[in-house]
PDB file of N, CA and C in Angstrom:
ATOM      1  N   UNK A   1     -24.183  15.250 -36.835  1.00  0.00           N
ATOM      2  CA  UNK A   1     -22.966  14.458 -36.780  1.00  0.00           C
ATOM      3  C   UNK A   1     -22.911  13.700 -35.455  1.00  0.00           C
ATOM      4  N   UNK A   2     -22.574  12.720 -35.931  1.00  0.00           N
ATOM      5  CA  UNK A   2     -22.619  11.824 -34.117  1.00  0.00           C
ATOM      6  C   UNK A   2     -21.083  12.649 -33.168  1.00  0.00           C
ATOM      7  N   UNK A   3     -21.356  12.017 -31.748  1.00  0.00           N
ATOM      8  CA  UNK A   3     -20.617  12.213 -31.215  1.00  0.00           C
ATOM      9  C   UNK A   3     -20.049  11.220 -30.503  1.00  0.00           C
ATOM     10  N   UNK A   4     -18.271  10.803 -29.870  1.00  0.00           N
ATOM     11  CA  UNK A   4     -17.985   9.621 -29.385  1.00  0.00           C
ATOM     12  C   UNK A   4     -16.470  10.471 -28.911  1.00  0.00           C
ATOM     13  N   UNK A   5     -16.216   9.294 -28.217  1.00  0.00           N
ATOM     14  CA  UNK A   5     -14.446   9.716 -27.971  1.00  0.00           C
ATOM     15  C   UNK A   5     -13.541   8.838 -28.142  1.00  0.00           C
ATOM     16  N   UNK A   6     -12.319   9.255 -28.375  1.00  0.00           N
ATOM     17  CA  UNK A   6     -11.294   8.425 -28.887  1.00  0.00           C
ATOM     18  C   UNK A   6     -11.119   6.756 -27.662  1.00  0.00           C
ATOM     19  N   UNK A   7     -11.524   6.214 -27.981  1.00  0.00           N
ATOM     20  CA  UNK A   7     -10.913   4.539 -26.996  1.00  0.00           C
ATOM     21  C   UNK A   7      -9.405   4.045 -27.165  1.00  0.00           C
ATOM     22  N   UNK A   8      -9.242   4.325 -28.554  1.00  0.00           N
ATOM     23  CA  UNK A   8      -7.998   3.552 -28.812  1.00  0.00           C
ATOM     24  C   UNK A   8      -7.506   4.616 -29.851  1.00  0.00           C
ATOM     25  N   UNK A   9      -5.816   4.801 -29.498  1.00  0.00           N
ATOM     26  CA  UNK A   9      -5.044   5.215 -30.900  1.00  0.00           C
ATOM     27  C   UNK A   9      -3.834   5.024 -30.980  1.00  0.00           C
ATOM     28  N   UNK A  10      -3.542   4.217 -32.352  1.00  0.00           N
ATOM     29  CA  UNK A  10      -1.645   3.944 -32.120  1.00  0.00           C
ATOM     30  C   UNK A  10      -1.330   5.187 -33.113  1.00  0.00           C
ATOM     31  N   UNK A  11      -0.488   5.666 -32.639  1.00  0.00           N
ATOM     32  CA  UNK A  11       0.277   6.302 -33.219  1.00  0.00           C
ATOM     33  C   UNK A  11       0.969   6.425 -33.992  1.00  0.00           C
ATOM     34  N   UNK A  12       2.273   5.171 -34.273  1.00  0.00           N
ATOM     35  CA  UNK A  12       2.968   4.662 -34.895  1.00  0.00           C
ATOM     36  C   UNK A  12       2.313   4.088 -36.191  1.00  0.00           C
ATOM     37  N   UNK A  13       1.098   3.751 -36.336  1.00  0.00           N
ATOM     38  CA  UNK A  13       0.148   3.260 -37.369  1.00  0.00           C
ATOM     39  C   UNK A  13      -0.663   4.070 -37.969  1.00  0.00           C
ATOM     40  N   UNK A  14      -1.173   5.175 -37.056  1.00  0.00           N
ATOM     41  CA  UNK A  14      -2.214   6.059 -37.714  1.00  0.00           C
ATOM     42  C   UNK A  14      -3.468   5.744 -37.827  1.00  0.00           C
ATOM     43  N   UNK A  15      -3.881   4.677 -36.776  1.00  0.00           N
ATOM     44  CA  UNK A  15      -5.572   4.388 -36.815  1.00  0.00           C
ATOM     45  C   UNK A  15      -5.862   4.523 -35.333  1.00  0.00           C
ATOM     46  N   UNK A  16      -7.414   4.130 -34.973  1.00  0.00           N
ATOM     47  CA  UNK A  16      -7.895   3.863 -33.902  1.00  0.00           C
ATOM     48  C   UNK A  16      -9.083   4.093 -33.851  1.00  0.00           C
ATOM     49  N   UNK A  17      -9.978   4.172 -32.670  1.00  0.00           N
ATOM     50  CA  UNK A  17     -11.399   3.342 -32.593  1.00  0.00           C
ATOM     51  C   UNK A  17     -12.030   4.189 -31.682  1.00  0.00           C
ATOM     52  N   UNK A  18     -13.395   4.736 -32.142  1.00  0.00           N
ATOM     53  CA  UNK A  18     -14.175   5.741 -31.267  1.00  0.00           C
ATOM     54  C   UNK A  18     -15.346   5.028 -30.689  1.00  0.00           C
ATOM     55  N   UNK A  19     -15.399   5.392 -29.727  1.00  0.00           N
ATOM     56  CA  UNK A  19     -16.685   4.839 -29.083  1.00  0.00           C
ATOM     57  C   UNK A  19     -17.717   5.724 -28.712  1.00  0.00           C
ATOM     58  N   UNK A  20     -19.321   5.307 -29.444  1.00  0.00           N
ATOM     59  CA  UNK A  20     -20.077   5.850 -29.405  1.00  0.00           C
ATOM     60  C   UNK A  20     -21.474   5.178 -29.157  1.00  0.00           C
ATOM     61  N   UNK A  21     -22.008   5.922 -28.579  1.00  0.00           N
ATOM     62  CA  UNK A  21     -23.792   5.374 -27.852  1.00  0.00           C
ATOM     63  C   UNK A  21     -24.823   4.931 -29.507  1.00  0.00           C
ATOM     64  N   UNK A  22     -24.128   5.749 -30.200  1.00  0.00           N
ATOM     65  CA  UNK A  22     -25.157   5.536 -31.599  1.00  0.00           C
ATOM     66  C   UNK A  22     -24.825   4.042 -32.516  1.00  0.00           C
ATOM     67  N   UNK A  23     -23.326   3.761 -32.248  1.00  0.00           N
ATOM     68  CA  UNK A  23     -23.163   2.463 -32.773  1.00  0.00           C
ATOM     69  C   UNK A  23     -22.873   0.922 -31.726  1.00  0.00           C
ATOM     70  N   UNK A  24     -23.316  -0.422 -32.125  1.00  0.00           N
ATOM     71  CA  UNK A  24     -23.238  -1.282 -31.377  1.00  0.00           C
ATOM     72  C   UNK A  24     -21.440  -1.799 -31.433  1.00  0.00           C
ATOM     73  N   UNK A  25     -20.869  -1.169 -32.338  1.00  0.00           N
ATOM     74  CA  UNK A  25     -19.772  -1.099 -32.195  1.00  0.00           C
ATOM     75  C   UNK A  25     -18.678  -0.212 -32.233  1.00  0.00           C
ATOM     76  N   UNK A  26     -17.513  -0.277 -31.875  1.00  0.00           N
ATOM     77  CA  UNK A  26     -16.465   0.821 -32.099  1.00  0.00           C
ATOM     78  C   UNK A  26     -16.169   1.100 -33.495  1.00  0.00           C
ATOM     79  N   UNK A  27     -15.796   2.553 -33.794  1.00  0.00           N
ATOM     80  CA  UNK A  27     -15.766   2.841 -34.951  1.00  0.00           C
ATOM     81  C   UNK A  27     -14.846   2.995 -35.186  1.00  0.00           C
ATOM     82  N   UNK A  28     -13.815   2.400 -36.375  1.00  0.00           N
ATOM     83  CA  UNK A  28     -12.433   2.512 -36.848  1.00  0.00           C
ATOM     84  C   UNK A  28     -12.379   3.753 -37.607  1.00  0.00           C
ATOM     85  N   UNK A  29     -10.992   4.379 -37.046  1.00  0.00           N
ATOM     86  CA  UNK A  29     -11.081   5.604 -37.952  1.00  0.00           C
ATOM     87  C   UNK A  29      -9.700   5.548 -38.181  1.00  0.00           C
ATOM     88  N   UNK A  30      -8.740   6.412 -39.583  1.00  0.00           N
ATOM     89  CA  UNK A  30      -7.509   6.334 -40.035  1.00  0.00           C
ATOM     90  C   UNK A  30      -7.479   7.802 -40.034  1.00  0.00           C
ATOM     91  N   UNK A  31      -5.812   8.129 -39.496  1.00  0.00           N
ATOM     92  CA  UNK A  31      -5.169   9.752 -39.397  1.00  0.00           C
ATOM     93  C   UNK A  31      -5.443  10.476 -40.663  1.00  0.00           C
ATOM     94  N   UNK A  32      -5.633   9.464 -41.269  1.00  0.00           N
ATOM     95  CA  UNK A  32      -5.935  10.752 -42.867  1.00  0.00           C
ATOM     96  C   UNK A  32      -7.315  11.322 -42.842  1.00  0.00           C
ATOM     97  N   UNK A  33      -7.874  10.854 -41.865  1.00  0.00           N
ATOM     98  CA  UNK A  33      -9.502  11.506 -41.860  1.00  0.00           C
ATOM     99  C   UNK A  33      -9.469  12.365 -40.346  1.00  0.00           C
ATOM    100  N   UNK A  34      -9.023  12.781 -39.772  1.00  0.00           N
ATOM    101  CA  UNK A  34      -8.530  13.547 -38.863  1.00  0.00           C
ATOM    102  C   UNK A  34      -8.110  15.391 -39.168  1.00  0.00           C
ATOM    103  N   UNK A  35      -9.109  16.096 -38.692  1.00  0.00           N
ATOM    104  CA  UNK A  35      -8.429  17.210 -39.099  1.00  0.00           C
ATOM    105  C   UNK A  35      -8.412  17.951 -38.133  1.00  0.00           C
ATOM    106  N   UNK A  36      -6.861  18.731 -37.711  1.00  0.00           N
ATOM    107  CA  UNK A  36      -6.559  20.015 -36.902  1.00  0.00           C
ATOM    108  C   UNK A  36      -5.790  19.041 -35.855  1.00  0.00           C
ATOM    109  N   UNK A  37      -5.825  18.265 -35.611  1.00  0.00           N
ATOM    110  CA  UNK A  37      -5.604  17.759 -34.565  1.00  0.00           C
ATOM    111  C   UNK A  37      -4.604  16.635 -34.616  1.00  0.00           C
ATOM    112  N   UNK A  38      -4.091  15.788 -33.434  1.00  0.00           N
ATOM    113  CA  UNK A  38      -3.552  14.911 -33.227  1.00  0.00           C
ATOM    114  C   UNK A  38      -4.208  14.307 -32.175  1.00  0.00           C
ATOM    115  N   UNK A  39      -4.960  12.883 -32.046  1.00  0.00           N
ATOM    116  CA  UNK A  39      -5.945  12.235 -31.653  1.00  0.00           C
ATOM    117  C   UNK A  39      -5.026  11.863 -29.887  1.00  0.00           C
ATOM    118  N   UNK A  40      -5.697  11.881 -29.170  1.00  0.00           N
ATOM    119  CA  UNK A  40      -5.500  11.003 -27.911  1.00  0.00           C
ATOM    120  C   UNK A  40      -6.719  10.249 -27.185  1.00  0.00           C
ATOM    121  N   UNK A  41      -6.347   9.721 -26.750  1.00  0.00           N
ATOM    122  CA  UNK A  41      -7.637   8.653 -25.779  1.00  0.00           C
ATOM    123  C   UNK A  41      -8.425   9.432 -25.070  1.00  0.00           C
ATOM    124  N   UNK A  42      -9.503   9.596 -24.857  1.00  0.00           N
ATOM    125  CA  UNK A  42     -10.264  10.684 -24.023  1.00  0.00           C
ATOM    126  C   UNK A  42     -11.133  11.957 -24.704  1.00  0.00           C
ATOM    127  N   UNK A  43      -9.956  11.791 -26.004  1.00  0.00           N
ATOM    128  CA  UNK A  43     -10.584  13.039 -26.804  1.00  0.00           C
ATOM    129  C   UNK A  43     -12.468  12.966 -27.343  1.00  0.00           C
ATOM    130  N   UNK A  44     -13.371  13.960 -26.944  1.00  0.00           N
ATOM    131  CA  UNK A  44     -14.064  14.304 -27.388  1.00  0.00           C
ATOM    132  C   UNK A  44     -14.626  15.012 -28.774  1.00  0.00           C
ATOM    133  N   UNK A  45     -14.776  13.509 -30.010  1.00  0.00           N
ATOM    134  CA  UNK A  45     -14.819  14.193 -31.439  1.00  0.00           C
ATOM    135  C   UNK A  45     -16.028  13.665 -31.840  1.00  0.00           C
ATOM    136  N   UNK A  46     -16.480  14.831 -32.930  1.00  0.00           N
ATOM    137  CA  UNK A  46     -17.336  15.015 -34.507  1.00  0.00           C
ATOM    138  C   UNK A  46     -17.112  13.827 -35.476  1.00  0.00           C
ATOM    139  N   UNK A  47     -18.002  13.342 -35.975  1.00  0.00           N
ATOM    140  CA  UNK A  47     -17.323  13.062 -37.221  1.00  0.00           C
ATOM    141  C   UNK A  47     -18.823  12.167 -38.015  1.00  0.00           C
ATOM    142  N   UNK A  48     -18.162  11.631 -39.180  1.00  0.00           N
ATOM    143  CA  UNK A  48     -19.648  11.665 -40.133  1.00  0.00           C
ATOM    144  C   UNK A  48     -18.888   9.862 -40.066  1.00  0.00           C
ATOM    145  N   UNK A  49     -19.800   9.027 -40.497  1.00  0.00           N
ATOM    146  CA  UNK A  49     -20.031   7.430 -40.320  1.00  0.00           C
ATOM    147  C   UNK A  49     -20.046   7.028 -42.058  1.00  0.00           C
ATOM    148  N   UNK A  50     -19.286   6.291 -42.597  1.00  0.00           N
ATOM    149  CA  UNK A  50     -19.256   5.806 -44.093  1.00  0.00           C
ATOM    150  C   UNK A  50     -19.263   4.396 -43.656  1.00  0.00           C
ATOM    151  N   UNK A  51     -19.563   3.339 -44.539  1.00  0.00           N
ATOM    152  CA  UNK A  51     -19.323   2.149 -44.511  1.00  0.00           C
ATOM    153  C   UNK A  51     -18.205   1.583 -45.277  1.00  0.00           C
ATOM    154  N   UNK A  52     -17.511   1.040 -44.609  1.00  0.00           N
ATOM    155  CA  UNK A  52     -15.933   0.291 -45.479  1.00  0.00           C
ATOM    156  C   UNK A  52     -16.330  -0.902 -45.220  1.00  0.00           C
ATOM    157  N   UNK A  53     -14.947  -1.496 -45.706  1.00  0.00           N
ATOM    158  CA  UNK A  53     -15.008  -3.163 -46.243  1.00  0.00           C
ATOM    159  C   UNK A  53     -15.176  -3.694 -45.408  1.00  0.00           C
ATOM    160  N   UNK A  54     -14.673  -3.032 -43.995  1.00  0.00           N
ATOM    161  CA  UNK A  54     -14.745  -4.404 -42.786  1.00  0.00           C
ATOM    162  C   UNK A  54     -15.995  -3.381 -41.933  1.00  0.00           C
ATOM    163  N   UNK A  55     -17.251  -2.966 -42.101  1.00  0.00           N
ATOM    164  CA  UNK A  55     -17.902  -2.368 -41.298  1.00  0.00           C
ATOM    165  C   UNK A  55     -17.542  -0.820 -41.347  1.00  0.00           C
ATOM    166  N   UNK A  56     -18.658  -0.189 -40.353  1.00  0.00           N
ATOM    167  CA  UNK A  56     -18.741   1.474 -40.271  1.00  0.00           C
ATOM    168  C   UNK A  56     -16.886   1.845 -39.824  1.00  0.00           C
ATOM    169  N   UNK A  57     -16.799   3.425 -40.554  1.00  0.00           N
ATOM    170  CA  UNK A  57     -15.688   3.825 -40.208  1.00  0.00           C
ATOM    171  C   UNK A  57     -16.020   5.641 -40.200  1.00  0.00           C
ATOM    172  N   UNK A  58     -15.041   5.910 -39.499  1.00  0.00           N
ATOM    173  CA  UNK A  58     -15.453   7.543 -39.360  1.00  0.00           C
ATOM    174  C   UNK A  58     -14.462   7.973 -40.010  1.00  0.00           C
ATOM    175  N   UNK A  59     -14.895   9.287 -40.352  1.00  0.00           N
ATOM    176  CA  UNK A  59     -14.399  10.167 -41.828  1.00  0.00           C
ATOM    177  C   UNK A  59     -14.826  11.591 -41.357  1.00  0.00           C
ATOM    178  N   UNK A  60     -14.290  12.963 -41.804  1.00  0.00           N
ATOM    179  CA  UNK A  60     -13.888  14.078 -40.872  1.00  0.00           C
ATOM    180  C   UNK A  60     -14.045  14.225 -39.771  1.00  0.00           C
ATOM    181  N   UNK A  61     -13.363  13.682 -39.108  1.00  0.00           N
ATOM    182  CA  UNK A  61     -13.141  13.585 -37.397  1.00  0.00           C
ATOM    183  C   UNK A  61     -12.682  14.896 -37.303  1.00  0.00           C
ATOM    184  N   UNK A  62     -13.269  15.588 -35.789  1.00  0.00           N
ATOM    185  CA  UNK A  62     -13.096  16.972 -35.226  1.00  0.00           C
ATOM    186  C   UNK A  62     -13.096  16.719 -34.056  1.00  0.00           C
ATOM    187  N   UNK A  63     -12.230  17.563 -33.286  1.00  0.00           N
ATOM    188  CA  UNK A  63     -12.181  18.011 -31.925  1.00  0.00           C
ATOM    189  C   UNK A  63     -13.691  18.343 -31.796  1.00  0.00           C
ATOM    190  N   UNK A  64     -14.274  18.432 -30.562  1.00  0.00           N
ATOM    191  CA  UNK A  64     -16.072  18.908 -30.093  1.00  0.00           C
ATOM    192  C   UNK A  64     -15.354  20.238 -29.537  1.00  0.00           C
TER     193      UNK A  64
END
């Protein structure tokens, strides 16, 4: 499973964007793919890479 940390997260919306060495870009991820947790900036997470409509997105996101 790659690894990255949270860059961006709104709250009020329920998305935001991980940054990781394995992709040339940030990876959009949505609160419904989030588990145990409540995301903040800094956070160190897990998670598996699917492709959506607008590019890669992460899907079971974990605390490390």
């Amino acid at each position: 499973m790659p690894v990255g940390t949270v860059k961006f997260y709104h709250s009020e919306k329920g998305y935001g964007f991980i940054e990781t060495d394995e992709e040339d870009e940030d990876v959009f991820f949505h609160i419904t793919e989030v588990s145990g947790f409540t995301p903040e900036e800094d956070d160190e997470v897990e998670f598996e890479i699917e492709e959506g409509d607008k590019g890669p997105r992460a899907v079971s996101v974990k605390m490390v």
